[in-house]
Protein backbone atom coordinates (compact mmCIF):
# COMPACT_ATOMS: atom_id res chain seq x y z
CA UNK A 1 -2.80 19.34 1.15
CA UNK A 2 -5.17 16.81 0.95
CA UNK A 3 -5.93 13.31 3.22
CA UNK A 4 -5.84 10.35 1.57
CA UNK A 5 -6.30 6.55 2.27
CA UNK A 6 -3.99 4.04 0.74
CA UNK A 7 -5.07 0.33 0.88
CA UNK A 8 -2.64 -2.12 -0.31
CA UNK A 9 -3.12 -5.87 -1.06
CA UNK A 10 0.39 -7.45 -0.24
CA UNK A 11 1.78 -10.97 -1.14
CA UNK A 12 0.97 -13.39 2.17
CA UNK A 13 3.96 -15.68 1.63
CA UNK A 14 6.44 -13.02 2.26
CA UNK A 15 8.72 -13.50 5.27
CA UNK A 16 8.79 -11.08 8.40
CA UNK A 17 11.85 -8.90 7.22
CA UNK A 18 10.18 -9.05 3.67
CA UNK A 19 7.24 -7.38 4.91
CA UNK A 20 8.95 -4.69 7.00
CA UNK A 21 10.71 -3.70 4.08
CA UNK A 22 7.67 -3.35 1.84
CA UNK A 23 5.69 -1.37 4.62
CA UNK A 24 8.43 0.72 4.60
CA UNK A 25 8.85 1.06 0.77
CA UNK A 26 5.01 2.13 0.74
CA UNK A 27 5.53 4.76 3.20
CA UNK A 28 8.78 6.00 1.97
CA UNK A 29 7.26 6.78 -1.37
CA UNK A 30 4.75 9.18 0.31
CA UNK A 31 7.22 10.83 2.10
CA UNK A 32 8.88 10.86 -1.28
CA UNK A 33 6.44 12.95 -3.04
CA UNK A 34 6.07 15.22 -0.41
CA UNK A 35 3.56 13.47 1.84
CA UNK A 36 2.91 12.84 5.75
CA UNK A 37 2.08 9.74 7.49
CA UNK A 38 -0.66 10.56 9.54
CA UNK A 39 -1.22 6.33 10.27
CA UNK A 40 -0.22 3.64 8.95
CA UNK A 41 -0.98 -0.43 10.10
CA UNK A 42 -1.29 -3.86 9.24
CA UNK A 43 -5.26 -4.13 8.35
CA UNK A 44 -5.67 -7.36 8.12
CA UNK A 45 -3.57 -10.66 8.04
CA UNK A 46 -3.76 -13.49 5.14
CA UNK A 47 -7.80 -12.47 4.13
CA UNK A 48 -9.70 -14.86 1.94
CA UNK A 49 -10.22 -13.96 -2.02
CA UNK A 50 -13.67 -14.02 -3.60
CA UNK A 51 -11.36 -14.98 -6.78
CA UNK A 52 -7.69 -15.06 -6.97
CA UNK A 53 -5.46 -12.29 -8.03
CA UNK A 54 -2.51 -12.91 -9.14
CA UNK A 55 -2.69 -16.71 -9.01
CA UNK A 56 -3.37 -16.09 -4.80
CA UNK A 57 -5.94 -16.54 -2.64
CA UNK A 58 -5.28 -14.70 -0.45
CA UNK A 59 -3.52 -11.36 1.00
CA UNK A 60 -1.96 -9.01 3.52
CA UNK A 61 -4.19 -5.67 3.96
CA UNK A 62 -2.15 -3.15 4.88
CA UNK A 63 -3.86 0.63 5.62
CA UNK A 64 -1.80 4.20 5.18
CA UNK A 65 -3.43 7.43 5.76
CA UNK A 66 -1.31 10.36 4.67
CA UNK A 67 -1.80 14.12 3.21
CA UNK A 68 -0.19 14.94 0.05
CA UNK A 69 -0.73 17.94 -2.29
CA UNK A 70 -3.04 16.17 -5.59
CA UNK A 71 0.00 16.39 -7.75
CA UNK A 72 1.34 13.83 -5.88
CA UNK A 73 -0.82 10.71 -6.52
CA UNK A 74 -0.18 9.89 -10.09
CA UNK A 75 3.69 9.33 -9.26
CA UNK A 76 3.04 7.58 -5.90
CA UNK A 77 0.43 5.29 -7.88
CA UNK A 78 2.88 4.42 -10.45
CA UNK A 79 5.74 3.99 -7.58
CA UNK A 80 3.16 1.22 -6.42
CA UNK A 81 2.86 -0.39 -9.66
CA UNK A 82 6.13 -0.93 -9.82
CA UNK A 83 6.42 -3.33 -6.67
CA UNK A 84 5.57 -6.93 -8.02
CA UNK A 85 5.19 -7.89 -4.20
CA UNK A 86 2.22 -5.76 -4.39
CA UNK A 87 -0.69 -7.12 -6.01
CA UNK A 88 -3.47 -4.17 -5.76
CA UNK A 89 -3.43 -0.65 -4.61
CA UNK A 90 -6.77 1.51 -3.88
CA UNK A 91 -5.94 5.45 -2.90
CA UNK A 92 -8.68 7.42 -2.28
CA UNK A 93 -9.54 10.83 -0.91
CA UNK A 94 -11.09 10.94 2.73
């Protein structure tokens, strides 16, 4: 199994239960795919854009690092694409 990093950029005009339930959406599709939370917290809170995506400006950073066999990361990436709440997902490799 490999250790990944997951960065995701998450709507900032979602309420407090609205968030919980998307933090816990992102790290039930690890688990999901047969993946470990090693760590997983709120990166940063309502960061500035250098250009808007999705029509915002800005966005909730939230940080996951997890190990998951490589098999694994095409179907959690797609899982992610699926959430409209959110707007841009980075997973790479530590």
């Amino acid at each position: 199994m490999n250790k990944y990093e997951g960065m995701f950029i998450i709507k900032p005009d979602l309420g407090e239960e609205e968030k919980k339930a998307i933090f816990t959406q992102i790290n039930d599709a690890v688990s999901k795919n047969s993946g470990q939370i090693i760590e997983s917290s709120v990166w940063a809170e309502k960061r500035k854009f250098c250009f808007p995506i999705k029509k915002n400006q800005e966005g909730l950073y939230y940080l996951v690092v997890f190990s998951m066999p490589p098999a694994g990361i095409k179907e959690l990436r797609h899982a992610y694409t699926l959430n409209e709440n959110i707007m841009r997902v980075m997973v790479t490799r530590a």
